[in-house]
N, C-alpha and C. Protein backbone atom coordinates (compact mmCIF):
# COMPACT_ATOMS: atom_id res chain seq x y z
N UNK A 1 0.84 -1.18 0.00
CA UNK A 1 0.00 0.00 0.00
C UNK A 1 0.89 1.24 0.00
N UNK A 2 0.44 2.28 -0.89
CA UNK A 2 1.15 3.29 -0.70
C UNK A 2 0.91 4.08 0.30
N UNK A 3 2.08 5.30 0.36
CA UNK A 3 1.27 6.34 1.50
C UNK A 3 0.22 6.66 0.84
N UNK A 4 0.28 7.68 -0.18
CA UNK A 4 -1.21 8.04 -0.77
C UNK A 4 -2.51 7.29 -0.29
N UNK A 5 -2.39 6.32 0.04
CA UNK A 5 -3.46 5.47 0.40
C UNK A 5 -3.67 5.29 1.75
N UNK A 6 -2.56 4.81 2.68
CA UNK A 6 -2.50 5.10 3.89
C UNK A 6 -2.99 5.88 4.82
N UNK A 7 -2.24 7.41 4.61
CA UNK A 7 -2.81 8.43 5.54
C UNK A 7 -3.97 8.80 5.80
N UNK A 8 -5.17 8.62 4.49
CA UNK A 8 -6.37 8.72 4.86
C UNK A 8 -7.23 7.66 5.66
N UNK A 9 -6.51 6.16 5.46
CA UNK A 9 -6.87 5.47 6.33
C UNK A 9 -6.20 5.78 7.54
N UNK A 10 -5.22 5.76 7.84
CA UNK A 10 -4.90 6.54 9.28
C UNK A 10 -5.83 7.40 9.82
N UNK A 11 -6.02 8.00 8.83
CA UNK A 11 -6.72 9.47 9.42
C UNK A 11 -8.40 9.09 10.13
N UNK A 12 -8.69 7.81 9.00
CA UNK A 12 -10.24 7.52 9.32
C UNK A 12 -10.25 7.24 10.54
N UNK A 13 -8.80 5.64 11.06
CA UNK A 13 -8.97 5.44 11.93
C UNK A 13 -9.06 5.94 13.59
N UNK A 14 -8.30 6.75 13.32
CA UNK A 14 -8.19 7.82 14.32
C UNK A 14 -9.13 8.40 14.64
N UNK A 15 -9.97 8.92 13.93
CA UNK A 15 -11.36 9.26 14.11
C UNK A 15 -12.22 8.49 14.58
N UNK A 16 -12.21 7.03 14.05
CA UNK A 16 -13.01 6.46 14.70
C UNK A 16 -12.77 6.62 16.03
N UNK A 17 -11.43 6.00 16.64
CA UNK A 17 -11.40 5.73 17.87
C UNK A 17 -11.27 6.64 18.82
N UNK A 18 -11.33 7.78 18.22
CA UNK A 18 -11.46 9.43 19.04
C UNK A 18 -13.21 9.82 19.21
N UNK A 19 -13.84 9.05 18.27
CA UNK A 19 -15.60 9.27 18.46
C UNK A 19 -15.46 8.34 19.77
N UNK A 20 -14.79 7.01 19.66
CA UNK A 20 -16.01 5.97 20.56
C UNK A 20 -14.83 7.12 22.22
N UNK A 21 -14.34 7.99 22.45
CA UNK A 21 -13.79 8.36 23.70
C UNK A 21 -14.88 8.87 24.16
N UNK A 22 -15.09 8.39 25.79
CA UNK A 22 -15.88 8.46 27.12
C UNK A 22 -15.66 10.01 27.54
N UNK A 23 -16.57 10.08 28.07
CA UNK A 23 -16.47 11.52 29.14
C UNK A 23 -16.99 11.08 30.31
N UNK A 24 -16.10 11.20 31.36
CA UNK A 24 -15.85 10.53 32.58
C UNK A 24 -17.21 11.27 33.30
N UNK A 25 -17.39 10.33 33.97
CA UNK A 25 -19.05 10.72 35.04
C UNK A 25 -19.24 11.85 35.63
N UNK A 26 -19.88 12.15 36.24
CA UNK A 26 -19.85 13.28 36.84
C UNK A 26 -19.88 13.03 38.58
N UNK A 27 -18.97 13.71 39.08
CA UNK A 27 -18.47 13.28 41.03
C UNK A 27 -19.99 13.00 41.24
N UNK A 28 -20.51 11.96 42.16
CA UNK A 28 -21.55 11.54 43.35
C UNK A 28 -21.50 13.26 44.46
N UNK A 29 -22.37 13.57 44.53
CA UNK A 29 -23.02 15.00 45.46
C UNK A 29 -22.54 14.46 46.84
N UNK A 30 -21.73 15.44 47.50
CA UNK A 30 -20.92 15.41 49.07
C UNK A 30 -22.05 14.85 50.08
N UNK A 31 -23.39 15.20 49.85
CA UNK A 31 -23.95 14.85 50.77
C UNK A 31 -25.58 14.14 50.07
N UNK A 32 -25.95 13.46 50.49
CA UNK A 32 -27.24 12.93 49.89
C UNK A 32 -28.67 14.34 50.43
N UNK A 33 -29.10 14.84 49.23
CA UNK A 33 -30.14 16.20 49.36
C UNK A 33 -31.55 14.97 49.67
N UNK A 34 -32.09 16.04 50.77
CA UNK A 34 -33.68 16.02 51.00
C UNK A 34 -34.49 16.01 50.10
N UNK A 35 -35.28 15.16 50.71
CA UNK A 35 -36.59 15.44 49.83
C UNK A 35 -36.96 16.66 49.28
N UNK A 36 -37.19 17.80 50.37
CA UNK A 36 -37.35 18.83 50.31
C UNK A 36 -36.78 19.81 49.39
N UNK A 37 -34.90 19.29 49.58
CA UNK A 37 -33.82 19.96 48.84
C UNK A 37 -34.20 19.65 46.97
N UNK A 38 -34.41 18.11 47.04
CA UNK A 38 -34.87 17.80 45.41
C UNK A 38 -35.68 18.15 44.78
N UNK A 39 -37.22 18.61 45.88
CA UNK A 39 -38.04 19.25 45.09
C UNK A 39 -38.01 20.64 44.60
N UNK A 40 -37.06 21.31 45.61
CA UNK A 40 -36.81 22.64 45.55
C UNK A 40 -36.42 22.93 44.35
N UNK A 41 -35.18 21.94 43.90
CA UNK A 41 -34.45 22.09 42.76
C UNK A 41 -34.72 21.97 41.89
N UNK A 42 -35.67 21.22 41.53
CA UNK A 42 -36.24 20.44 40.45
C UNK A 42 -37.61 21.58 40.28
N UNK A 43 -37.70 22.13 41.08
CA UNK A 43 -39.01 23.62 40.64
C UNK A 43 -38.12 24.28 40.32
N UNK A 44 -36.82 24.78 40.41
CA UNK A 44 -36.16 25.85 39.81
C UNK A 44 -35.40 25.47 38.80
N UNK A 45 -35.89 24.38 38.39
CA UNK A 45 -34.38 23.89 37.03
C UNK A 45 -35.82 24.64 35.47
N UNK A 46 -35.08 24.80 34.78
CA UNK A 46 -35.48 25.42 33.63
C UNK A 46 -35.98 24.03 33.01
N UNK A 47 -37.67 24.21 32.39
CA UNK A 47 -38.09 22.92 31.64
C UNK A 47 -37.26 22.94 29.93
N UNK A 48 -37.37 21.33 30.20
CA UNK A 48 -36.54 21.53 28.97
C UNK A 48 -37.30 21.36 27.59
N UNK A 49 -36.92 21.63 26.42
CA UNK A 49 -37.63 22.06 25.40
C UNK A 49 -37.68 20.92 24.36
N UNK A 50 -38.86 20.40 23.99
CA UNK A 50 -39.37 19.01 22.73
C UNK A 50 -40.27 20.08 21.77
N UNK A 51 -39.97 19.26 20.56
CA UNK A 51 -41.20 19.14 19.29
C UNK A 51 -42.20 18.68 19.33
N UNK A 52 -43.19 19.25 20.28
CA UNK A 52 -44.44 18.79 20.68
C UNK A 52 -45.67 19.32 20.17
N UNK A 53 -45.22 20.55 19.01
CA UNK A 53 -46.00 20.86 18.25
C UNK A 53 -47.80 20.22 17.86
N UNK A 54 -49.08 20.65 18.04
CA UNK A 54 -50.04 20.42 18.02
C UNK A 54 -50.87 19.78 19.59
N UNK A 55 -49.97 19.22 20.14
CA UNK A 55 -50.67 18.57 21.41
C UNK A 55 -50.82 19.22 22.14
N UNK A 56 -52.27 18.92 22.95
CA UNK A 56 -52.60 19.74 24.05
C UNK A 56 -51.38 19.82 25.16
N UNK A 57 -51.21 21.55 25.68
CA UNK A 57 -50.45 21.95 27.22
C UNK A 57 -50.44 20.72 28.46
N UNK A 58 -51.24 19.59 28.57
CA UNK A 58 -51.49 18.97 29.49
C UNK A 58 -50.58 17.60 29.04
N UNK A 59 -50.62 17.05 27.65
CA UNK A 59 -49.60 16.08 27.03
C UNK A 59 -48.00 16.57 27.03
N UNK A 60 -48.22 17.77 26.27
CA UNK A 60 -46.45 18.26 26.32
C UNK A 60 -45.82 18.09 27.93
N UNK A 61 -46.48 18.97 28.79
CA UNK A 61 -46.01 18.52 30.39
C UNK A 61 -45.98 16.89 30.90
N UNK A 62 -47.00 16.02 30.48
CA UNK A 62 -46.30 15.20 30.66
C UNK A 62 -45.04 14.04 30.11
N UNK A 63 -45.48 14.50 28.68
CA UNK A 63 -44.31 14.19 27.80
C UNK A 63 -42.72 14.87 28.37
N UNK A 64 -42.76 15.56 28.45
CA UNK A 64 -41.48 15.90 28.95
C UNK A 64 -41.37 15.86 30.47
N UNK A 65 -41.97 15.76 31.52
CA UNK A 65 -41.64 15.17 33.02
C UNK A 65 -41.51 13.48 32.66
N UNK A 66 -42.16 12.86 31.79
CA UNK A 66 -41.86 10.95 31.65
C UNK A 66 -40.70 11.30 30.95
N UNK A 67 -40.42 11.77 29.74
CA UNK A 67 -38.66 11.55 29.29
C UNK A 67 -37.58 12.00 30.09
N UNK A 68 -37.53 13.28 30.86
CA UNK A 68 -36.87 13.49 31.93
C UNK A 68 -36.65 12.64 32.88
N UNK A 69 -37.56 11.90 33.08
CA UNK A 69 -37.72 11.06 34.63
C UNK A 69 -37.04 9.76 33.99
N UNK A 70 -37.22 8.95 32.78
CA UNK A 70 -36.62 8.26 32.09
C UNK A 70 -34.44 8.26 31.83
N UNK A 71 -34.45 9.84 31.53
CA UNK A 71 -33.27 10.20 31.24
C UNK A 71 -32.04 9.99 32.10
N UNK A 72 -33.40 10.27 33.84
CA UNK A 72 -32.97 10.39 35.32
C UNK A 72 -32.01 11.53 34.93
N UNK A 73 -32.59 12.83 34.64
CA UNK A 73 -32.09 14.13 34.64
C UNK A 73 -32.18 15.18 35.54
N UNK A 74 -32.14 16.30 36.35
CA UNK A 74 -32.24 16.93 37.62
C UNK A 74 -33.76 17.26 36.97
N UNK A 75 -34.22 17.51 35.98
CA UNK A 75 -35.81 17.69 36.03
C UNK A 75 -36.42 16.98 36.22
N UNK A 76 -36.17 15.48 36.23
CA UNK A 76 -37.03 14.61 36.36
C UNK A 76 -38.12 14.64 37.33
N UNK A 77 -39.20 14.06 37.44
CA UNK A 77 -40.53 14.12 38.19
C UNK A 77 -41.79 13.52 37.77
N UNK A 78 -42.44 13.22 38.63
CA UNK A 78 -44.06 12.52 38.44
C UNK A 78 -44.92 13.32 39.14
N UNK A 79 -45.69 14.08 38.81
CA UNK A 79 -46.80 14.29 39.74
C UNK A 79 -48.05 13.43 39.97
N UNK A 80 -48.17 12.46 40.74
CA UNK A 80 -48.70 11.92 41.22
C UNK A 80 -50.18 11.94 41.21
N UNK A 81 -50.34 13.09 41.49
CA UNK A 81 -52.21 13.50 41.90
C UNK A 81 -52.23 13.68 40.60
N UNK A 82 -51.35 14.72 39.57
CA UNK A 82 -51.77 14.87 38.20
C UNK A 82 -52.21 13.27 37.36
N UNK A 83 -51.08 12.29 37.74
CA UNK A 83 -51.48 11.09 36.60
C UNK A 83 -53.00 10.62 37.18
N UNK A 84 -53.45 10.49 38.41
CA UNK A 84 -54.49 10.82 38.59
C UNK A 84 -55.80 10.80 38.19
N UNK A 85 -55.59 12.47 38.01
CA UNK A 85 -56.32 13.15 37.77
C UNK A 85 -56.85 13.35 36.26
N UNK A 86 -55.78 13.62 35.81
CA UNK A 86 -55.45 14.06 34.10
C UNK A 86 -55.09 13.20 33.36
N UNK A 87 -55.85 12.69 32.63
CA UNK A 87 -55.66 11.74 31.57
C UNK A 87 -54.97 11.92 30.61
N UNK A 88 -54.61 13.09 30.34
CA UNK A 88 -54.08 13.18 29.02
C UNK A 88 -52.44 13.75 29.54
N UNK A 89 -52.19 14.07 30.79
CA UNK A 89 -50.85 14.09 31.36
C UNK A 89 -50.02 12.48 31.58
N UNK A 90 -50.95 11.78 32.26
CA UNK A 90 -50.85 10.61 32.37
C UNK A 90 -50.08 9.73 30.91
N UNK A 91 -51.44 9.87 29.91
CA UNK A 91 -50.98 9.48 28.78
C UNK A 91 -49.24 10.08 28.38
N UNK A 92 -48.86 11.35 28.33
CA UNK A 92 -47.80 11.84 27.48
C UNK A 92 -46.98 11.76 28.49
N UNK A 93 -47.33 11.37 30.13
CA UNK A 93 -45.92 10.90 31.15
C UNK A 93 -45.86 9.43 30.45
N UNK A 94 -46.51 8.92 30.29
CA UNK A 94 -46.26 7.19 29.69
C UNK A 94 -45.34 7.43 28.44
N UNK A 95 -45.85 7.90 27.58
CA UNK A 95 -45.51 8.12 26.38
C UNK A 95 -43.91 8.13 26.28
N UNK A 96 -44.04 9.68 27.04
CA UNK A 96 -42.63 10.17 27.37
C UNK A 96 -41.07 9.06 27.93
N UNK A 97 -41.92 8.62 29.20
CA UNK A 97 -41.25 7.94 29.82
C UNK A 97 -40.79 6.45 29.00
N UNK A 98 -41.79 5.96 28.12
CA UNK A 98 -41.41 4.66 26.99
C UNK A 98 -40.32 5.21 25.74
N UNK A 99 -40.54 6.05 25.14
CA UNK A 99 -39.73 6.48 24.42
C UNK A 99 -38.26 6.95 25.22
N UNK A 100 -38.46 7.34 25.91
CA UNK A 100 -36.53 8.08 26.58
C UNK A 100 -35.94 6.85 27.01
N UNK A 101 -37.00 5.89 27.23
CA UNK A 101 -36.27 5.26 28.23
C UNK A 101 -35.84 3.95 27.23
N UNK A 102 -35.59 3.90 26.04
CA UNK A 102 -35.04 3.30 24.99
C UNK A 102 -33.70 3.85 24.57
């Protein structure tokens, strides 16, 4: 094989094995947070944003609290009384939560 031919395989390979590189975890929290402390946080974390285009306000919220909660992301959450209550939260926490969690 020539170089001509070589270096770009070099080059591919390198790439490959520079995609499959890890990014190391993130440290375990100094102290295990409260109940209290998690909910706190989890009301002040910014919701995060899907293509939920056409569906009712009551699906998008739960579509995105089931993929969050799936992701096990600091937004994650269930409201409880909502699945409940609300059928159509219920539905898009299911939804949500089957799809992320693939």
């Amino acid at each position: 094989m020539t170089n001509a031919f070589r270096r770009p395989l070099v080059a591919a390979g390198l790439l490959l094995v520079a995609g499959c590189a890890a990014v190391p975890p993130a440290p375990p929290p100094s102290q295990p947070e409260s109940a209290a402390q998690a909910q706190q946080r989890r009301e002040h974390a910014a919701r995060p944003t899907y293509n939920l285009a056409g569906y009712p306000p009551a699906v998008k919220e739960g579509y995105i609290d089931g993929c969050e909660s799936a992701k096990h992301t600091s937004y994650a959450r269930k409201d409880a009384k909502r699945m409940d209550d609300d059928a159509q939260y219920a539905m898009g926490w299911n939804d949500g939560f089957s799809i992320c969690k693939k």
